[in-house]
Protein backbone atom coordinates (compact mmCIF):
# COMPACT_ATOMS: atom_id res chain seq x y z
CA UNK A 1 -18.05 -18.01 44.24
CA UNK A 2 -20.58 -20.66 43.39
CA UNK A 3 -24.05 -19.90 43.89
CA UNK A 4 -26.49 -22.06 45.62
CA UNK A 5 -30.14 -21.84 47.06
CA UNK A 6 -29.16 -23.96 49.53
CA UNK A 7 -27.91 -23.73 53.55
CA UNK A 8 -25.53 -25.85 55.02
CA UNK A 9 -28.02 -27.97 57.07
CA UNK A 10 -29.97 -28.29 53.60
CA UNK A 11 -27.16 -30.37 52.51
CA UNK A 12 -26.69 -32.14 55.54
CA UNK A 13 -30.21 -33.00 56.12
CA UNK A 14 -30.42 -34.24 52.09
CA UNK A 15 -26.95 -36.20 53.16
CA UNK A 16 -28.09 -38.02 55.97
CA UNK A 17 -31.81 -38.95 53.62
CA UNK A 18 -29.04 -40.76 51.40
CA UNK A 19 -27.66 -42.76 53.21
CA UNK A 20 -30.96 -43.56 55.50
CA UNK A 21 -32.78 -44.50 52.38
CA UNK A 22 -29.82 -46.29 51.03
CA UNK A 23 -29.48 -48.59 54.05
CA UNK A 24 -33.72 -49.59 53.69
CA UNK A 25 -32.70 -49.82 49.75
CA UNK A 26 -30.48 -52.90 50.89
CA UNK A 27 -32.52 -54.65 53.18
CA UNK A 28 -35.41 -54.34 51.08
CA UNK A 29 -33.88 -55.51 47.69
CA UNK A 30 -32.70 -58.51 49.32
CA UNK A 31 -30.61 -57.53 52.28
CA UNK A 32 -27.51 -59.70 53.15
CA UNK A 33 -29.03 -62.95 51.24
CA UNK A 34 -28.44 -63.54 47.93
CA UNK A 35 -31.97 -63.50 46.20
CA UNK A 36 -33.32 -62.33 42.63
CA UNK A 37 -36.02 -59.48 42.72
CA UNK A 38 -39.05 -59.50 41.57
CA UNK A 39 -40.29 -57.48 38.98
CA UNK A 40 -43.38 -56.46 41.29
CA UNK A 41 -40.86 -55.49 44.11
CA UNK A 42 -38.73 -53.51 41.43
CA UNK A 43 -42.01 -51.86 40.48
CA UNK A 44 -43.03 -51.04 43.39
CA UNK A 45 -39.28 -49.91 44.68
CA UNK A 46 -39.20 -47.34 41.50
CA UNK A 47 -42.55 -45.83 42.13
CA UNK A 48 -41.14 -44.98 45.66
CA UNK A 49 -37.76 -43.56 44.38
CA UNK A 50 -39.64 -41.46 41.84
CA UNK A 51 -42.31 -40.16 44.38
CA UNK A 52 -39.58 -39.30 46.50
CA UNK A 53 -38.24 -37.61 44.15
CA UNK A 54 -41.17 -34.91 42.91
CA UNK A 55 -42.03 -34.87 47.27
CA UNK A 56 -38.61 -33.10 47.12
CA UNK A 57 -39.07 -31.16 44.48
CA UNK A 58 -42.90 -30.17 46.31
CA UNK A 59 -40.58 -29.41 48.93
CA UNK A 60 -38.22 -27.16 48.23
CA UNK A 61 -40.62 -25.21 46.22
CA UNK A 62 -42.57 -24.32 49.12
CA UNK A 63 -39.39 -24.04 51.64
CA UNK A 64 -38.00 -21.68 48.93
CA UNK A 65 -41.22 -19.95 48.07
CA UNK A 66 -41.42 -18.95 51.91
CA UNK A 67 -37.87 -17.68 52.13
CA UNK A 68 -36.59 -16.23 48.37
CA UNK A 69 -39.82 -16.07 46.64
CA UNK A 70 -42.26 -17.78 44.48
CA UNK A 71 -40.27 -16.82 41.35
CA UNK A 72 -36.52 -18.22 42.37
CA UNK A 73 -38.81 -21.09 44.25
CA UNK A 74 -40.46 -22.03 40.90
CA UNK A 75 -37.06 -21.39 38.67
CA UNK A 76 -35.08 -23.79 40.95
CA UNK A 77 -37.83 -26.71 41.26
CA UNK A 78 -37.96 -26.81 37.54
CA UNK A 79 -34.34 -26.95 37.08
CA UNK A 80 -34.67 -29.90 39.79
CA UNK A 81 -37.38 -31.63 37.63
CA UNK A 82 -35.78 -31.14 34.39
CA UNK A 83 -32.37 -32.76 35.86
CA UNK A 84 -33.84 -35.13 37.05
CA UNK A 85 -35.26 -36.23 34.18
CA UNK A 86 -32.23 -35.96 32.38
CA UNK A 87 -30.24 -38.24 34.62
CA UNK A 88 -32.79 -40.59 34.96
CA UNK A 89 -33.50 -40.89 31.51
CA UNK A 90 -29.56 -41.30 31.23
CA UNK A 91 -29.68 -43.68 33.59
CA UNK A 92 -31.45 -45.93 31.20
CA UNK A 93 -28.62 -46.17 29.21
CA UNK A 94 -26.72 -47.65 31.97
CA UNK A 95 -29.18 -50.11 32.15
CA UNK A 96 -28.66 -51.42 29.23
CA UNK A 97 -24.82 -51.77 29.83
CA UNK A 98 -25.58 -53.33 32.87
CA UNK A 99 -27.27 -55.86 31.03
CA UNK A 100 -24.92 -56.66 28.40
CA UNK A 101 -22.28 -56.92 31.03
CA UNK A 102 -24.50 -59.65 33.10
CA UNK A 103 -25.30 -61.53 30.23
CA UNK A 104 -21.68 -61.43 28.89
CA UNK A 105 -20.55 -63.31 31.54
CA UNK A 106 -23.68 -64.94 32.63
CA UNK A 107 -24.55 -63.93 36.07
CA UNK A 108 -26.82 -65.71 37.71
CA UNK A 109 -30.31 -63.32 38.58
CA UNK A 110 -29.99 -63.83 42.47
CA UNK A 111 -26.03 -62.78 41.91
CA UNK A 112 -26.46 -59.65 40.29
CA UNK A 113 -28.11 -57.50 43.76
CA UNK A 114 -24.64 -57.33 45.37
CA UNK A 115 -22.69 -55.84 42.31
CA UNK A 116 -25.68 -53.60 41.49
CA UNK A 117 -25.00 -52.21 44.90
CA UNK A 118 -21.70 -51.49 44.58
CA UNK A 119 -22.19 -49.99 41.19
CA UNK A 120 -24.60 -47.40 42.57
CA UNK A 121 -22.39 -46.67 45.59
CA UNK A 122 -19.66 -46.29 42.98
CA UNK A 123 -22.12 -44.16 40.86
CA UNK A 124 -22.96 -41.81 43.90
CA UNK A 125 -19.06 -41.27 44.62
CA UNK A 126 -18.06 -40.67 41.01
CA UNK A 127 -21.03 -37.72 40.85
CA UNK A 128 -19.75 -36.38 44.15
CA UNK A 129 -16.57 -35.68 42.59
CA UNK A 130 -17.79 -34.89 39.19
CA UNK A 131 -20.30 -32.51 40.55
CA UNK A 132 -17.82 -31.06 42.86
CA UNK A 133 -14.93 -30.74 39.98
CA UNK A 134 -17.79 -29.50 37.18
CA UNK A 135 -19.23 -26.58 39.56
CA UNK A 136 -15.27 -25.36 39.87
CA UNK A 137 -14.25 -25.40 36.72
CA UNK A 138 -17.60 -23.44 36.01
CA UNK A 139 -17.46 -20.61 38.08
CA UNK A 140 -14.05 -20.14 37.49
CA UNK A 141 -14.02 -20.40 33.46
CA UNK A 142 -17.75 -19.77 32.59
CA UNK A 143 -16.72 -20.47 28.68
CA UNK A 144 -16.15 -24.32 29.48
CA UNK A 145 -19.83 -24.67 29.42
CA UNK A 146 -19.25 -24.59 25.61
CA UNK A 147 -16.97 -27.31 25.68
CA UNK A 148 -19.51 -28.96 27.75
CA UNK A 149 -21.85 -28.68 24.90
CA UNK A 150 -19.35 -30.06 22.04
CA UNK A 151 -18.47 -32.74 24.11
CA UNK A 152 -22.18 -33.55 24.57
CA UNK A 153 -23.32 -33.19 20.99
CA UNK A 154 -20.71 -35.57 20.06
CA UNK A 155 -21.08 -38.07 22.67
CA UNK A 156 -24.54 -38.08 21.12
CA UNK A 157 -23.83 -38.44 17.17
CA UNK A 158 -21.62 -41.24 18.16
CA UNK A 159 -24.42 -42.95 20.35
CA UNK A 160 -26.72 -42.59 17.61
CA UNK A 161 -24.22 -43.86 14.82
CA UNK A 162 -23.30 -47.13 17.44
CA UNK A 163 -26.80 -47.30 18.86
CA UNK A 164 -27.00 -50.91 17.27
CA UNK A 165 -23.34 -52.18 18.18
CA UNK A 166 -22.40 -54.18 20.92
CA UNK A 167 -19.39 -53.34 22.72
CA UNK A 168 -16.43 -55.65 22.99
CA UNK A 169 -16.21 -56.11 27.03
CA UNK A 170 -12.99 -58.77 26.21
CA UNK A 171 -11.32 -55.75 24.17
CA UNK A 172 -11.50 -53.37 27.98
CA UNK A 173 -7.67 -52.91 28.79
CA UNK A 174 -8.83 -52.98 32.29
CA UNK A 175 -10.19 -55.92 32.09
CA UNK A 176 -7.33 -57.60 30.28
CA UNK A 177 -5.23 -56.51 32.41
CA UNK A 178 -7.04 -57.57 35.94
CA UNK A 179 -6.81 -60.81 34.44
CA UNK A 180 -2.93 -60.92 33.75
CA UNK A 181 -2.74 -59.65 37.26
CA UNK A 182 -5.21 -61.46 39.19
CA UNK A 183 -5.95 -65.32 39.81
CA UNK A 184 -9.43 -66.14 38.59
CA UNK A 185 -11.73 -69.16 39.12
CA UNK A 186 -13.81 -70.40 36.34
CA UNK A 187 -17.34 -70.88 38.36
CA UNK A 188 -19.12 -68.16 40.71
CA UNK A 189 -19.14 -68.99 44.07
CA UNK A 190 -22.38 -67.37 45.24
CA UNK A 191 -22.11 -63.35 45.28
CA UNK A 192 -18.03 -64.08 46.64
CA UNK A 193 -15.84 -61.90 45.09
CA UNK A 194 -13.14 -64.04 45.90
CA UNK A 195 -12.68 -67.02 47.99
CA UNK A 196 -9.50 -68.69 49.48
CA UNK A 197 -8.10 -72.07 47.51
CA UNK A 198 -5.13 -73.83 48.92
CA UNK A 199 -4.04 -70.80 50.94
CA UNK A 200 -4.33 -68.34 48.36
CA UNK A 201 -6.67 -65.28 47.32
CA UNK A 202 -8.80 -66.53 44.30
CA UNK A 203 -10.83 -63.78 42.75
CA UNK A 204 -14.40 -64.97 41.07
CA UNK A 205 -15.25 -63.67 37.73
CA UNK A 206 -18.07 -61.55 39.68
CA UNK A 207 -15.18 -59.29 40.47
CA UNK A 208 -14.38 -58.85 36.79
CA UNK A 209 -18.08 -58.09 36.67
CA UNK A 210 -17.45 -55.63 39.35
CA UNK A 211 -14.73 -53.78 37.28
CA UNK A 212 -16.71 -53.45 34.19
CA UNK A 213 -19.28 -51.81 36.50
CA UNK A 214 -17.13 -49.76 37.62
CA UNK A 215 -16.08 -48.67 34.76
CA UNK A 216 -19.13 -47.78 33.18
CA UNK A 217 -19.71 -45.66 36.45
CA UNK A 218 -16.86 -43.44 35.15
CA UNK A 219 -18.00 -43.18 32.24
CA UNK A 220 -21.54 -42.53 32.49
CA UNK A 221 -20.60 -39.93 35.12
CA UNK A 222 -18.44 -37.61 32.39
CA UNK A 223 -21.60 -38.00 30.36
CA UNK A 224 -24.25 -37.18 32.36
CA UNK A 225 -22.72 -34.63 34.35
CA UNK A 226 -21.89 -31.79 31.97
CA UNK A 227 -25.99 -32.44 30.61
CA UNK A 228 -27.34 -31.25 33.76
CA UNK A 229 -24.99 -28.32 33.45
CA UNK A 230 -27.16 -27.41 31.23
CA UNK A 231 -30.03 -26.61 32.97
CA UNK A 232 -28.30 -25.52 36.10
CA UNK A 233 -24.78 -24.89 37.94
CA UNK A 234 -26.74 -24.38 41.16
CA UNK A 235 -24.32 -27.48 43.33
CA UNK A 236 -27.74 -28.34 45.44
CA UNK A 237 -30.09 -28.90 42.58
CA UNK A 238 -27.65 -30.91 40.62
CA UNK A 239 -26.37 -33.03 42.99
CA UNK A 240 -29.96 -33.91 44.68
CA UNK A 241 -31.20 -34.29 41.07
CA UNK A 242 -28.38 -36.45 40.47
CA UNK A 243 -28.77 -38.47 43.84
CA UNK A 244 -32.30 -39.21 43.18
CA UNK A 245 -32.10 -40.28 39.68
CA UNK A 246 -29.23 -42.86 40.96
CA UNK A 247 -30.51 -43.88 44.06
CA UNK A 248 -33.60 -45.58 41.71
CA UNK A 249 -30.93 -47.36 39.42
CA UNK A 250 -30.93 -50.55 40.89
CA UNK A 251 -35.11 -50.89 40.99
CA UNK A 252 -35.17 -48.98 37.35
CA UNK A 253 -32.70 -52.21 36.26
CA UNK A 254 -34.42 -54.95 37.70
CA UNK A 255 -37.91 -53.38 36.57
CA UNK A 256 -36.14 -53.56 33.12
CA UNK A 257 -34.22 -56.41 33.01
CA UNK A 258 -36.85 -58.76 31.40
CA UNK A 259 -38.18 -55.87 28.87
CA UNK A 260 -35.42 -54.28 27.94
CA UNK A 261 -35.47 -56.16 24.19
CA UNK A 262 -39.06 -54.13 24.15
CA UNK A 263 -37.05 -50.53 24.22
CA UNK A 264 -34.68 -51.14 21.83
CA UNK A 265 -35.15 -47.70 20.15
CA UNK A 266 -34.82 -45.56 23.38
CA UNK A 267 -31.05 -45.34 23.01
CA UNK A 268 -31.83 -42.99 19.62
CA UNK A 269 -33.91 -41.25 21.75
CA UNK A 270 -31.07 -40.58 24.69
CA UNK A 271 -28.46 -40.23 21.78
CA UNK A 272 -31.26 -36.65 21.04
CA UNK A 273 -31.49 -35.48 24.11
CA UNK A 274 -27.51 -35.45 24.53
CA UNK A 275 -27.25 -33.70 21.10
CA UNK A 276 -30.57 -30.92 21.80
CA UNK A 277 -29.01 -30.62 25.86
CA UNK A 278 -25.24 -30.16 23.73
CA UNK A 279 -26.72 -27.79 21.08
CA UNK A 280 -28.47 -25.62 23.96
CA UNK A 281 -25.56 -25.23 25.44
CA UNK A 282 -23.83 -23.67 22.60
CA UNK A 283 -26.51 -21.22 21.47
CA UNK A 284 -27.32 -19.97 24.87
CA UNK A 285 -24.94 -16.78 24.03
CA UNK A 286 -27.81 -16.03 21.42
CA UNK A 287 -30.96 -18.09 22.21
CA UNK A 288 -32.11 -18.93 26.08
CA UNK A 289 -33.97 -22.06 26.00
CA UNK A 290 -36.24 -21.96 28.66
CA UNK A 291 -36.59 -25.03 31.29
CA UNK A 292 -40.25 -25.82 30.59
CA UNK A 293 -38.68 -26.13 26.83
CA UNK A 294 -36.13 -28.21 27.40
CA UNK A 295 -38.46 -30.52 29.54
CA UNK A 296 -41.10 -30.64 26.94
CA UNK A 297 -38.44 -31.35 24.40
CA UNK A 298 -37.05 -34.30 26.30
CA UNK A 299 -40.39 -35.67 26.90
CA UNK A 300 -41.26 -35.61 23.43
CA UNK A 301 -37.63 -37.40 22.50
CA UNK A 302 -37.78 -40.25 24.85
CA UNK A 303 -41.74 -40.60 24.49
CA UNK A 304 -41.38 -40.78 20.65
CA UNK A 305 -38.54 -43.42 20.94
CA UNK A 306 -40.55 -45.39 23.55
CA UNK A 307 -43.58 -45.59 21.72
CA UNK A 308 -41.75 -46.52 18.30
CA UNK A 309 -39.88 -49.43 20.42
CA UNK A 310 -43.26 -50.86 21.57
CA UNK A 311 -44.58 -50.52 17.96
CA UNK A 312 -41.74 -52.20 16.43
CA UNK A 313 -41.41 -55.13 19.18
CA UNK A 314 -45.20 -55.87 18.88
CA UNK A 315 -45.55 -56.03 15.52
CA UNK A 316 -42.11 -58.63 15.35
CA UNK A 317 -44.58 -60.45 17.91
CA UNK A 318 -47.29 -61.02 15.59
């Protein structure tokens, strides 16, 4: 039996905020036009996803404190806070994919809103059934948590080993093979993924974009998904956590999109937190690592790497 703080109309209520706040996310990042945003609206669109997110968090804790008590209340909003940090600062990491993907193929800016949308509808479907899947397989066979934690502390190594490589998008097998399968055009043709041409469905190489997008939805969400596990197998407070952290991708990239050169170190930084979330994982039989730990610990990680990016990139500057 999984266990969970929350009621059913807690989920439904959280459900219906989604897709409420997903449909104002659209119209006001550009709505049905094709336009580039502003780093001022991407600004001020990821200050609003992340005070939405601790006004939750505020939330529950009194909602809980009223009906469990002030010690579950406080437990649960800091495993909400410290998963939500971890997927957001995970998150990042997509970012940067997201980038080299758009500059691989050289999307125009006022292109990329429509795939970004996708990709974080994609994103919320893939941690549905990740979330869903992981909370199973976790009540049912408690030791795969420690699998969890080998699989994260070498997803991490390996980030921090390839932290300066480039991946070769060409190389994808999907990708090669969408293109042995599919007719493709050469140019874009506005945010189209494919347009008729003598009768006959033409894809656009935004929908190889698309794919590749895709893609690294998949694969971000076997990443990120055993981390939070880590702090919590509560379904509620990792799938909210989850939500909120994705629901701010698309501001958090555009935000970035013209700095990211400046954070060049933070991937060494999220390659740590993978391995200290992986290692805590596999020592909680002997050592609990409390939340307000583990939060500290990640603060310090991604601060550190932050601060050594902005070092490094400003003194290249002088």
């Amino acid at each position: 039996m999984i266990e969970s703080v929350a009621q059913p109309w807690m989920w439904a209520v959280f459900i219906g905020f989604v897709l409420l706040m997903l449909a104002v996310d659209v119209f006001a990042l550009g709505g049905s036009r094709s336009h580039k945003v502003s780093v001022k609206e991407a600004a001020a669109w990821s200050l609003v996803w992340v005070s939405l997110a601790l006004l939750f968090d505020l939330g529950l804790w009194v909602y809980l404190s009223e009906t469990v008590g002030r010690e579950i209340a406080t437990a649960k909003a800091m495993e909400f806070l410290a998963g939500y940090v971890i997927e957001k600062s995970l998150s990042v990491d997509n970012v940067f994919v997201f980038l080299l993907i758009f500059g691989h193929f050289a999307v125009p800016p006022q292109y990329q809103r429509k795939v970004l949308l996708y990709g974080v509808l994609g994103a919320i479907i893939m941690r549905v059934i990740m979330i869903l899947a992981g909370s199973w397989v976790v009540t049912q066979f408690s030791w795969v948590l420690y699998l969890f934690g080998i699989f994260l502390l070498v997803t991490g190594m390996r980030m921090l080993v390839a932290a300066e490589e480039e991946p070769d998008l060409e190389a994808n097998p999907v990708l090669r093979m969408a293109k042995k399968l599919l007719p493709f055009t050469k140019d874009f043709h506005e945010e189209k993924f494919s347009i008729r041409e003598n009768g006959k469905r033409i894809f656009t190489p935004l929908f190889l974009v698309l794919i590749l997008i895709e893609i690294s939805d998949v694969i971000f969400a076997v990443d990120s998904i055993p981390a939070i596990f880590a702090v919590t197998t509560d379904p509620f407070i990792v799938f909210t956590s989850n939500i909120f952290a994705i629901m701010g991708l698309r501001a958090l990239y555009f935000l970035l999109a013209d700095m990211a050169d400046r954070f060049h170190l933070l991937k060494f930084g999220l390659a740590f937190v993978l391995m200290f979330v992986g290692i805590k994982m596999l020592i909680v039989k002997w050592m609990h690592v409390p939340t307000s730990v583990s939060l500290m610990v990640i603060a310090v990680l991604l601060g550190s790497s932050i601060i050594a990016s902005l070092f490094v990139s400003r003194k290249k500057d002088l």
